[in-house]
Protein backbone atom coordinates (compact mmCIF):
# COMPACT_ATOMS: atom_id res chain seq x y z
CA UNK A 1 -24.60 -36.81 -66.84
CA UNK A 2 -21.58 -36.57 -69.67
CA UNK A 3 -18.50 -38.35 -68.83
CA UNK A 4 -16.03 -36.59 -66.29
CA UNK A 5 -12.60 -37.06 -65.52
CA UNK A 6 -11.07 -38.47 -61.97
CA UNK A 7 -8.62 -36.27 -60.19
CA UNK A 8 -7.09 -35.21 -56.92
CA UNK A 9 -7.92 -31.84 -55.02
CA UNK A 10 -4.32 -31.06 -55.51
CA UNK A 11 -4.77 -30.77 -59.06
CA UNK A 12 -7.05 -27.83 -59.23
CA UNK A 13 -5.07 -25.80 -56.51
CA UNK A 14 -2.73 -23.01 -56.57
CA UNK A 15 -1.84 -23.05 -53.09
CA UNK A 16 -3.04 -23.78 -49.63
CA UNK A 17 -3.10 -20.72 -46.86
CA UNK A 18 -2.51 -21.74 -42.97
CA UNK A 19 -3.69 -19.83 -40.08
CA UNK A 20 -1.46 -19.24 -36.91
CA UNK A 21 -1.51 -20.65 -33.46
CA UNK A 22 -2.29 -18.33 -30.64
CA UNK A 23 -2.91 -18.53 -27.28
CA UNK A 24 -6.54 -16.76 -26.82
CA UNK A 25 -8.46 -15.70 -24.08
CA UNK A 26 -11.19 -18.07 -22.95
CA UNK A 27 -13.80 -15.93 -24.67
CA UNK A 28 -15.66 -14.68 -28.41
CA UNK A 29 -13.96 -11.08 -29.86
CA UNK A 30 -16.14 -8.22 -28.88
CA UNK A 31 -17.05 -5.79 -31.53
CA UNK A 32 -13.47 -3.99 -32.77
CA UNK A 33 -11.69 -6.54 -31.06
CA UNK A 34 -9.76 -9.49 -33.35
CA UNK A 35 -11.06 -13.29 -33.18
CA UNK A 36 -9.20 -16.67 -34.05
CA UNK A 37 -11.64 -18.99 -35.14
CA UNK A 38 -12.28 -22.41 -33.47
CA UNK A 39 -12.39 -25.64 -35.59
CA UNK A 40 -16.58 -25.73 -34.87
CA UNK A 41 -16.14 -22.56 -36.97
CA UNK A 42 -15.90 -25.19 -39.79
CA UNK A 43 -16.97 -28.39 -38.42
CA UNK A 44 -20.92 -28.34 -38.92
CA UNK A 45 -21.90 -27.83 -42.81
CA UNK A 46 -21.61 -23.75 -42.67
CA UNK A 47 -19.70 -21.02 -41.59
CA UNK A 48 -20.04 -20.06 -38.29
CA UNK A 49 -18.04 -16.43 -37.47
CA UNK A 50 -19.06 -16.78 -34.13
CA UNK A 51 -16.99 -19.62 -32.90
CA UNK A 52 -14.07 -17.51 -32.24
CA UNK A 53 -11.98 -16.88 -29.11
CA UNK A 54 -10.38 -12.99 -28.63
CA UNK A 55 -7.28 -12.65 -29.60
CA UNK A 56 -4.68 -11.04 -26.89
CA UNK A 57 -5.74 -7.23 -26.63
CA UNK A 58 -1.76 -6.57 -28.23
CA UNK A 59 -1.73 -9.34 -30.59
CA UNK A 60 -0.32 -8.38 -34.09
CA UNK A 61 -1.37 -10.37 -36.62
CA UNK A 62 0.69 -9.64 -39.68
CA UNK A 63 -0.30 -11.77 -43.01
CA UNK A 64 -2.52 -14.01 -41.02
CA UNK A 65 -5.25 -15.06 -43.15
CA UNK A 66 -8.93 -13.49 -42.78
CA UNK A 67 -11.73 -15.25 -43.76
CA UNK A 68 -13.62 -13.50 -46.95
CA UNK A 69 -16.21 -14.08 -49.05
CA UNK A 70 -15.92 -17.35 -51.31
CA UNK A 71 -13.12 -18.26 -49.43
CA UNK A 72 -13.08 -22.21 -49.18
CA UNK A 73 -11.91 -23.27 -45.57
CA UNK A 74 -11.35 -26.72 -44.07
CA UNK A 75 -10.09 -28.24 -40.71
CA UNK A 76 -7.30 -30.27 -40.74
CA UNK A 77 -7.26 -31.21 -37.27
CA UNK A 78 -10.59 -32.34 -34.72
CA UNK A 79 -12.35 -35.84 -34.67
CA UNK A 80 -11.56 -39.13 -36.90
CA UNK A 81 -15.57 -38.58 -37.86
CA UNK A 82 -15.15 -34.62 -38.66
CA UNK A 83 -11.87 -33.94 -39.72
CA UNK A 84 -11.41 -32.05 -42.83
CA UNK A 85 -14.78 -30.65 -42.81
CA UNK A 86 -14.97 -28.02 -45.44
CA UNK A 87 -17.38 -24.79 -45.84
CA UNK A 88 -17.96 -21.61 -47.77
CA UNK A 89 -17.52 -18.37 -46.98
CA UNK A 90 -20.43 -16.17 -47.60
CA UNK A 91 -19.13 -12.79 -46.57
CA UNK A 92 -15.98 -10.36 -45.75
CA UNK A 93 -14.78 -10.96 -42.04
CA UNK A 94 -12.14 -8.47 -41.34
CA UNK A 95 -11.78 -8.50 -37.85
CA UNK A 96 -11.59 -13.09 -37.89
CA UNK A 97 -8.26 -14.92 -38.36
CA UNK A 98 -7.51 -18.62 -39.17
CA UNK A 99 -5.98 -20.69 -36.57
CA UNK A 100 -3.61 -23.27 -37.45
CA UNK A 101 -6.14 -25.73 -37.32
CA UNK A 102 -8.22 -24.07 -40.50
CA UNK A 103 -6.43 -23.59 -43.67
CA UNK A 104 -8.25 -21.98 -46.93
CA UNK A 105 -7.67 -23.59 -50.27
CA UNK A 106 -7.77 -21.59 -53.30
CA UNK A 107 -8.66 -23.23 -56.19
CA UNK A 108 -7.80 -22.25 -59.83
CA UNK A 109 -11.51 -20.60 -60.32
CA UNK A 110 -10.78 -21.58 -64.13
CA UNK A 111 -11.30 -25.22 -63.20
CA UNK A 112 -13.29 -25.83 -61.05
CA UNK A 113 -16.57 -24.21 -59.05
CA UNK A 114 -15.71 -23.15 -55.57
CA UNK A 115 -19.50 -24.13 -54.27
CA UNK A 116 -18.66 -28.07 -56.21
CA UNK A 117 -15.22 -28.11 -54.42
CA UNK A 118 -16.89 -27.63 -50.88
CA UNK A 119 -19.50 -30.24 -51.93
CA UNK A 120 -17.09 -32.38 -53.86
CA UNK A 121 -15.32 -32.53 -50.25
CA UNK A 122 -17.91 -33.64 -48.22
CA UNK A 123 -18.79 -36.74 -50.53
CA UNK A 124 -18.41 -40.06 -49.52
CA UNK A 125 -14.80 -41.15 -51.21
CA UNK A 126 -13.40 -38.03 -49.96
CA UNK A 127 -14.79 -38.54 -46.80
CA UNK A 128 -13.65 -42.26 -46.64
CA UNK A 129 -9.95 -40.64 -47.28
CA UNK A 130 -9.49 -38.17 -44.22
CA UNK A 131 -10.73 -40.81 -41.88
CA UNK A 132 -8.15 -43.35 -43.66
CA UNK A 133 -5.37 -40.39 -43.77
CA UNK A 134 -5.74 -38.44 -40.27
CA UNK A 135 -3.20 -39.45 -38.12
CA UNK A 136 -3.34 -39.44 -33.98
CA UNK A 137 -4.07 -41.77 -31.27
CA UNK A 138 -7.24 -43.16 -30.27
CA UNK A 139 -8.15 -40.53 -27.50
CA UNK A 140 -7.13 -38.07 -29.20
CA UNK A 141 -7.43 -34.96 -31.84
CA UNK A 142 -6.63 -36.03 -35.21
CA UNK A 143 -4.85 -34.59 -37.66
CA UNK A 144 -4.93 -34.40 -42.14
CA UNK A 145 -1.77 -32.78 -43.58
CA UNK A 146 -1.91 -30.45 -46.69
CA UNK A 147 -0.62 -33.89 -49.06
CA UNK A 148 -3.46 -35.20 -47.34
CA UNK A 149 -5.85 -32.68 -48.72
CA UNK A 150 -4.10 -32.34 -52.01
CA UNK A 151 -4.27 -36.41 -52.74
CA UNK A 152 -7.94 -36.49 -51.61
CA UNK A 153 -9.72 -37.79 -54.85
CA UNK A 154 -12.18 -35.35 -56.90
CA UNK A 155 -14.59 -36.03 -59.08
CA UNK A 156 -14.31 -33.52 -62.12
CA UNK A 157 -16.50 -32.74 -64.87
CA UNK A 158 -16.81 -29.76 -66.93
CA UNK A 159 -17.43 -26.23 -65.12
CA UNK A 160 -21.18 -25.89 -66.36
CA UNK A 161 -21.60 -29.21 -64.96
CA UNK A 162 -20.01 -28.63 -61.47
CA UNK A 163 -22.57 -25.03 -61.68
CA UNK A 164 -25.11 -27.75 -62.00
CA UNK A 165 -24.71 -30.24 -59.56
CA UNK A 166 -23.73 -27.30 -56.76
CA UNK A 167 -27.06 -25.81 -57.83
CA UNK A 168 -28.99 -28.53 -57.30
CA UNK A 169 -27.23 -29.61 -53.61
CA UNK A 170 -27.74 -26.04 -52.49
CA UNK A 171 -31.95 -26.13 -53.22
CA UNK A 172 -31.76 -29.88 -51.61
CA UNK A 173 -29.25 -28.76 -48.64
CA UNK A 174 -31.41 -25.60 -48.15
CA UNK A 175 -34.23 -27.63 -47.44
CA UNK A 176 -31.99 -30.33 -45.55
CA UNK A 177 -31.12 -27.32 -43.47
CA UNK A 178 -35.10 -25.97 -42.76
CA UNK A 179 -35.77 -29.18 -41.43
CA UNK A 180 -33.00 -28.88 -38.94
CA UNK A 181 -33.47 -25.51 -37.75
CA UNK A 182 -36.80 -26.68 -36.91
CA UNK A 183 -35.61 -29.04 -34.86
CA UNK A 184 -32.86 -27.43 -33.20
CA UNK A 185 -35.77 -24.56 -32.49
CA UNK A 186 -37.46 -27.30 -29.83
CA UNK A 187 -33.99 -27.65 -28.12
CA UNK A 188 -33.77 -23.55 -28.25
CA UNK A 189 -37.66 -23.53 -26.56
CA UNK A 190 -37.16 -25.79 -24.11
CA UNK A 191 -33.96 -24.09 -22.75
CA UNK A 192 -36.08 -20.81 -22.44
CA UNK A 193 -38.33 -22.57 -20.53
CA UNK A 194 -35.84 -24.00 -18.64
CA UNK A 195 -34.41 -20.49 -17.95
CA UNK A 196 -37.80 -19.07 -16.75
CA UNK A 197 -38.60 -22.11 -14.57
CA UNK A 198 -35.38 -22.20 -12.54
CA UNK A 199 -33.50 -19.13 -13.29
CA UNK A 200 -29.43 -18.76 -14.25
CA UNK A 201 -27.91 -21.93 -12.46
CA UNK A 202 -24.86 -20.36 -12.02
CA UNK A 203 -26.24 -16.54 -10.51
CA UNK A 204 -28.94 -18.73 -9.06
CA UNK A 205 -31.94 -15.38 -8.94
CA UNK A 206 -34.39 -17.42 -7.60
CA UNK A 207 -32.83 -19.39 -4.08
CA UNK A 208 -32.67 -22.59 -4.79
CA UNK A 209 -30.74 -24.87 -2.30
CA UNK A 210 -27.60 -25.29 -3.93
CA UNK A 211 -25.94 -28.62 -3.96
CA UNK A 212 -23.35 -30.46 -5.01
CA UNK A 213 -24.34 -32.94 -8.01
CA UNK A 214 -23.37 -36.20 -6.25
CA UNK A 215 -26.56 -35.59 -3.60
CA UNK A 216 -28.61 -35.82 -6.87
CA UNK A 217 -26.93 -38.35 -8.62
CA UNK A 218 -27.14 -41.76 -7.46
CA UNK A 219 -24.55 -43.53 -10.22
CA UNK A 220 -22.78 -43.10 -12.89
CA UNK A 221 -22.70 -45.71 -15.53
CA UNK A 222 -19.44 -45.82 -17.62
CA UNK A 223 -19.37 -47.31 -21.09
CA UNK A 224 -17.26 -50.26 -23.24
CA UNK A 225 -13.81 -49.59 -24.31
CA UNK A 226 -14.49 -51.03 -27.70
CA UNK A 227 -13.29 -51.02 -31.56
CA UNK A 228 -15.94 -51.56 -33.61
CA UNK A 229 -15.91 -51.36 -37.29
CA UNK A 230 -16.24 -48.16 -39.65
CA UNK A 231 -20.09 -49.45 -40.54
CA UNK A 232 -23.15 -49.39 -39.23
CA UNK A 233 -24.94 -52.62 -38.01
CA UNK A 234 -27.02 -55.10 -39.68
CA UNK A 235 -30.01 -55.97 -38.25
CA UNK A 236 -28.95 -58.58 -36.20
CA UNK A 237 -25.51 -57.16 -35.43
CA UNK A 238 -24.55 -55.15 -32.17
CA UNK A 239 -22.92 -51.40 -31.81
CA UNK A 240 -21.27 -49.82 -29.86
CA UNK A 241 -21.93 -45.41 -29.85
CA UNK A 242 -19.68 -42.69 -31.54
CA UNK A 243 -19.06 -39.40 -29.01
CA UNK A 244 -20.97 -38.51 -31.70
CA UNK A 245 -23.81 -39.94 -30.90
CA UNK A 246 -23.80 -37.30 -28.13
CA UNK A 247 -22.91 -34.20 -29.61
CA UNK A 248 -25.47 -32.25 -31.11
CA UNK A 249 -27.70 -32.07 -28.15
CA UNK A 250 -30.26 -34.97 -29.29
CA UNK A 251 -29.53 -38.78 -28.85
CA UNK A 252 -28.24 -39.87 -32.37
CA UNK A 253 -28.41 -43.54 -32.31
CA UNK A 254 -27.32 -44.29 -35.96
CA UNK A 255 -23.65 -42.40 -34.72
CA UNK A 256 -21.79 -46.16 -33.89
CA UNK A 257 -19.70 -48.55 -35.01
CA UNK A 258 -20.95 -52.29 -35.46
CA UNK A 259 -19.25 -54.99 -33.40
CA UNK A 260 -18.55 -59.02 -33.51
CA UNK A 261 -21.61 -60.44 -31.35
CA UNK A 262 -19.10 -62.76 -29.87
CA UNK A 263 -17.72 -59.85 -28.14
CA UNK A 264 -20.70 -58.73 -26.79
CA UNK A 265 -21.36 -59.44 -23.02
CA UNK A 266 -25.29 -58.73 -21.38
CA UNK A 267 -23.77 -56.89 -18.78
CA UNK A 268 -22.56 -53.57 -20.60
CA UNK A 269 -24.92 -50.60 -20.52
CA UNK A 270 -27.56 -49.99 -22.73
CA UNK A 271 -29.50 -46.79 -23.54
CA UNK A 272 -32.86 -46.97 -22.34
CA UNK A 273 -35.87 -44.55 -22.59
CA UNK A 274 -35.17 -41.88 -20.04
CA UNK A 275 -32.05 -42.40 -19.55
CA UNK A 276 -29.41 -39.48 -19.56
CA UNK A 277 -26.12 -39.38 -21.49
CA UNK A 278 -22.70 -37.66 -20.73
CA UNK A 279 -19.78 -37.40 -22.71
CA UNK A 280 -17.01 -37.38 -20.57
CA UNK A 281 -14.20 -37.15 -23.41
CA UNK A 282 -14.01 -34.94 -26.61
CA UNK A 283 -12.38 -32.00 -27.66
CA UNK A 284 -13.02 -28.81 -25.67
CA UNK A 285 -15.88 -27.16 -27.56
CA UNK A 286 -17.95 -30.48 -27.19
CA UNK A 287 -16.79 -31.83 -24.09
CA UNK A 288 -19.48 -32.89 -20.98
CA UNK A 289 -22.49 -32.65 -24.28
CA UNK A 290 -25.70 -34.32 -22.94
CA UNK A 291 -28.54 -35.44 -24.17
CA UNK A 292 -31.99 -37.62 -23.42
CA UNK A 293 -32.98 -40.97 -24.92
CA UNK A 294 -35.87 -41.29 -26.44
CA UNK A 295 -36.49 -44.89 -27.27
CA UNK A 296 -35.07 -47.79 -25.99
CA UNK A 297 -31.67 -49.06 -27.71
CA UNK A 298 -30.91 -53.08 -26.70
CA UNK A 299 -28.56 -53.61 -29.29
CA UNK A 300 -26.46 -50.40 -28.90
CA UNK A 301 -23.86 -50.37 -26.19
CA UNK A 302 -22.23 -47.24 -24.81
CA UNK A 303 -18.46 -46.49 -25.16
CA UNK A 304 -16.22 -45.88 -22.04
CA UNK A 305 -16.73 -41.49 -23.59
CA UNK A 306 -20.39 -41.58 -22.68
CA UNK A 307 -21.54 -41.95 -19.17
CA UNK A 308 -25.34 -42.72 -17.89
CA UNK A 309 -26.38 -40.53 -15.69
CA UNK A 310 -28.57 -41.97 -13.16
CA UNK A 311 -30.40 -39.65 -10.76
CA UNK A 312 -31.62 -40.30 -7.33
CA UNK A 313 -35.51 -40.51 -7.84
CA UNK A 314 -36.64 -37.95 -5.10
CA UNK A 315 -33.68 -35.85 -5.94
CA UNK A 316 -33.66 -34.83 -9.40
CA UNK A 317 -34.94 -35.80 -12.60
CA UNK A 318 -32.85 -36.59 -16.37
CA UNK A 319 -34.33 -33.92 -18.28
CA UNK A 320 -33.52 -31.39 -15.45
CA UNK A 321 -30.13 -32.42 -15.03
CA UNK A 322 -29.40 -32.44 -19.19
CA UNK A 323 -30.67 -28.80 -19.15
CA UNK A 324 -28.72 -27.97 -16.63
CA UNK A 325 -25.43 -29.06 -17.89
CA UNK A 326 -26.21 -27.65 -21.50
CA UNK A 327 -26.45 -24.45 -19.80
CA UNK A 328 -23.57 -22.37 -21.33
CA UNK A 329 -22.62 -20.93 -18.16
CA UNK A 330 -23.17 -24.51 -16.41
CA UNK A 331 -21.30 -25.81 -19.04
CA UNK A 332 -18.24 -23.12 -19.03
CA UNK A 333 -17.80 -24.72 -15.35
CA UNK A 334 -17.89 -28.10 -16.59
CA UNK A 335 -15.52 -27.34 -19.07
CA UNK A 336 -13.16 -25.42 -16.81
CA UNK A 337 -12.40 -28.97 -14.95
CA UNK A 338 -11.73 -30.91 -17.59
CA UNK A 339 -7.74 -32.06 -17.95
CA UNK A 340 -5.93 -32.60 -21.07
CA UNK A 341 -3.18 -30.55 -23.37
CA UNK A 342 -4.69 -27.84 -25.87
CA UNK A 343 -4.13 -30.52 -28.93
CA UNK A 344 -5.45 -33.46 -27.16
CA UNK A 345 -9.17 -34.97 -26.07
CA UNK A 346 -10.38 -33.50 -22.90
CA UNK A 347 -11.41 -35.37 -19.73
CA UNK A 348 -13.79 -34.80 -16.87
CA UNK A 349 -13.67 -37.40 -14.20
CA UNK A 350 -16.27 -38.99 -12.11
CA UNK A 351 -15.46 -36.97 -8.75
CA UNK A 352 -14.92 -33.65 -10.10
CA UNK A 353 -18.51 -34.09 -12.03
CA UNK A 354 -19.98 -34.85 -8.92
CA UNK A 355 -17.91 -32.01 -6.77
CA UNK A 356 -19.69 -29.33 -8.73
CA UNK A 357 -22.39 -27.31 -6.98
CA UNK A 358 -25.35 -26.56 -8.50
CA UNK A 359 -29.17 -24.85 -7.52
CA UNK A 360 -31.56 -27.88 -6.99
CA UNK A 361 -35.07 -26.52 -7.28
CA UNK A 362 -37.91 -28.88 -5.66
CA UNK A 363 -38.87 -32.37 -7.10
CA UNK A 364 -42.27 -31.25 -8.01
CA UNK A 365 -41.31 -28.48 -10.02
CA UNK A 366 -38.65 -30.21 -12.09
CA UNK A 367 -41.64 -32.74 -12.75
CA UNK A 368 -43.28 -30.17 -14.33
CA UNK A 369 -40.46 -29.68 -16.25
CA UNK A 370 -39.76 -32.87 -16.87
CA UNK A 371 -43.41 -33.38 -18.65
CA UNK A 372 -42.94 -30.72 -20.87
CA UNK A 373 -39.81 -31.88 -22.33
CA UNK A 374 -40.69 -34.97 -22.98
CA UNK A 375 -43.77 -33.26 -25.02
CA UNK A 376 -41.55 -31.61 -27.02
CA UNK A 377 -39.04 -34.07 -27.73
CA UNK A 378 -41.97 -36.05 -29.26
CA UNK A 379 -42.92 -33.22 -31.17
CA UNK A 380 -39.24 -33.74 -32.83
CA UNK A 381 -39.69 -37.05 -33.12
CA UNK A 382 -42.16 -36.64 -35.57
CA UNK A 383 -40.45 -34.00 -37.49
CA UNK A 384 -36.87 -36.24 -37.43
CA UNK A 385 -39.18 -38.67 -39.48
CA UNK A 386 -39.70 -36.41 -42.07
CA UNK A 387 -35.95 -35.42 -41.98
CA UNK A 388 -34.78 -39.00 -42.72
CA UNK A 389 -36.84 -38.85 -45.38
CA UNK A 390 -34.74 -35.12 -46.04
CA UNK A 391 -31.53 -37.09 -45.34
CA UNK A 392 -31.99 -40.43 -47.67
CA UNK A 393 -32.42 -38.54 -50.42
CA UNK A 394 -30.11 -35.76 -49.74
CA UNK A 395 -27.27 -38.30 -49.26
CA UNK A 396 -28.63 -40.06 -52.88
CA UNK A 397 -28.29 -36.89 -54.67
CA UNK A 398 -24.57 -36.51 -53.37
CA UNK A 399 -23.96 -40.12 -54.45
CA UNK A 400 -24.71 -39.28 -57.42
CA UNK A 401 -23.36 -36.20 -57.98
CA UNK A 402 -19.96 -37.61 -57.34
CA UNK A 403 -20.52 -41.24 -58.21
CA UNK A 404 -16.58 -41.43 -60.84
CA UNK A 405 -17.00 -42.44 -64.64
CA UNK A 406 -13.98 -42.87 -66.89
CA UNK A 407 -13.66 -40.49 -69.57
């Protein structure tokens, strides 16, 4: 690679567009109707139009800014971990509005490569300088300004070059991307089956005896309020979990934070294989996320966001329960009792987790259940392996890509 120059993002910008706050209703647009896009619009890689709550039926929205093809968007509010996640536009929404939490940056396209801006801001220094930058408490949502953005460092060689290098992480992302679909696709399967087994748990079509969760669930575990460091662990280190961790669905346990051993006590909980995991804070769209752990973890601790879930043994089973809760219309009602103000972390509490009613189908058939889950979740054990593989070198090429030389 030639020699390239060091410079901020605000260099190669004309401006930076904000979207507007509105209160929305507690739903996606319908055809014809006008969305404001969440931040998980942005937060995960691509664009997703979907994440959008309908706008009020008489809402005027003036020059609020649509989303449109090329367009270059980023959050500037969610997460320490995903805050200022950026992503492409691939196509002309119309009827989609930025909130205030998205803002689109246009670039000056005689500069630099729209594609090597999104990737540029995804790299590891600029990564390292939203985390360092957002500002907000602990517990809470945290927030990049627009100097933020504008003094984020950028790697910049020539426009061929930047063609290049986005050329080359698009084939590698692309097949980054494969990999995860077919894993998400197991998740996807077993909720179908879930679905035909034991019906809508909310309609409840089948009959089941409905209960409320705390005559299923024997305990719940909390976690460690602890600060651990913006690393992972050594080998013979300790960490405590990210929400993160949680999030997508699947147990994640390379999302913590490495801690002092001295700190470290034998009596906080550990995730074990089997065991089921809540998190009980996090912003609204991933608030009450579960997921099953696969393998035991004795040198990762849980934080006082994640919960074990522990089930009485002739009551319910884990994997039964996590489907349940992922439900979307389960998880609309978990959502619905967690407290907190619009810009902050949400919280569910112990009792009003355990309050809510729920269809409990028999032991035996959740068993059933329970074994076929497990059979797929080693199915994506075995294609995670070849996804680290996927990831290593992914995460190499971006390195790379964006590694600074003087000129």
């Amino acid at each position: 690679m030639s020699a390239v120059l060091t410079a901020t993002v605000g260099e190669i910008l004309l401006r930076i567009e904000a979207g507007k706050s509105v209160k929305t209703q507690e739903r996606p647009a319908l055809k014809g109707e006008l969305g404001i896009l969440k931040v998980s619009a942005v937060t995960w890689g691509s664009f997703r139009p979907e994440e959008n709550k309908a706008a009020p039926v008489d809402y005027e929205p003036k020059d609020c800014p649509r989303p449109a093809r090329g367009d270059v968007l980023i959050s500037r509010a969610n997460t320490r971990e995903l805050v200022g996640a950026p992503v492409i536009v691939e196509e002309d929404h119309p009827n989609l509005l930025l909130s205030d939490k998205i803002l689109r940056l246009v670039p000056d396209d005689a500069r630099i490569d729209r594609r090597y801006l999104a990737r540029a801001l995804c790299s590891p220094s600029a990564r390292r300088h939203f985390e360092r930058h957002a500002g907000g408490t602990s517990g809470s949502m945290t927030n990049i300004t627009q100097d933020d953005i504008r003094s984020a460092p950028l790697v910049l060689p020539s426009l061929p070059e930047q063609r290049r290098i986005a050329d080359i992480l698009d084939k590698a992302d692309a097949i980054r991307r494969k990999r995860k679909q077919a894993i998400a696709l197991t998740d996807e399967l077993l909720r179908s089956v879930f679905l035909e087994m034991f019906g809508d748990p909310v309609t409840n079509p089948k009959g089941w005896a409905v209960k409320p969760l705390r005559s299923v669930i024997e305990r719940l575990d909390a976690g460690w309020s602890a600060k651990g460091e913006a690393r992972q662990r050594t080998a013979d280190e300790y960490g405590v979990l990210k929400v993160s961790a949680v999030t997508s669905g699947f147990f994640r346990p390379e999302e913590h934070k490495a801690i002092d051993p001295a700190a470290v006590s034998r009596s906080l909980v550990t995730p074990g294989k089997g065991d089921l995991l809540f998190s009980r804070a996090n912003t609204r769209e991933m608030v009450a996320a579960t997921c099953l752990v696969e393998r035991d973890e004795p040198q990762l601790f849980l934080p006082d966001k994640i919960w074990r879930v522990v089930p009485h043994e002739d009551a319910a089973t884990t994997p039964f329960l996590r489907y349940l809760m992922a439900h979307d219309r389960f998880r609309a009602k978990l959502t619905k009792v967690a407290t907190g103000t619009s810009g902050s972390m949400l919280n569910i509490s112990k009792e009003k987790l355990r309050a809510l009613h729920a269809p409990i189908p028999p032991l035996v058939l959740q068993q059933r259940f329970s074994r076929l889950v497990w059979c797929g979740l080693g199915s994506k054990a075995r294609q995670e392996m070849l996804d680290a593989t996927t990831e290593t070198l992914f995460s190499a090429l971006v390195d790379s890509a964006f590694m600074s030389r003087r000129r």
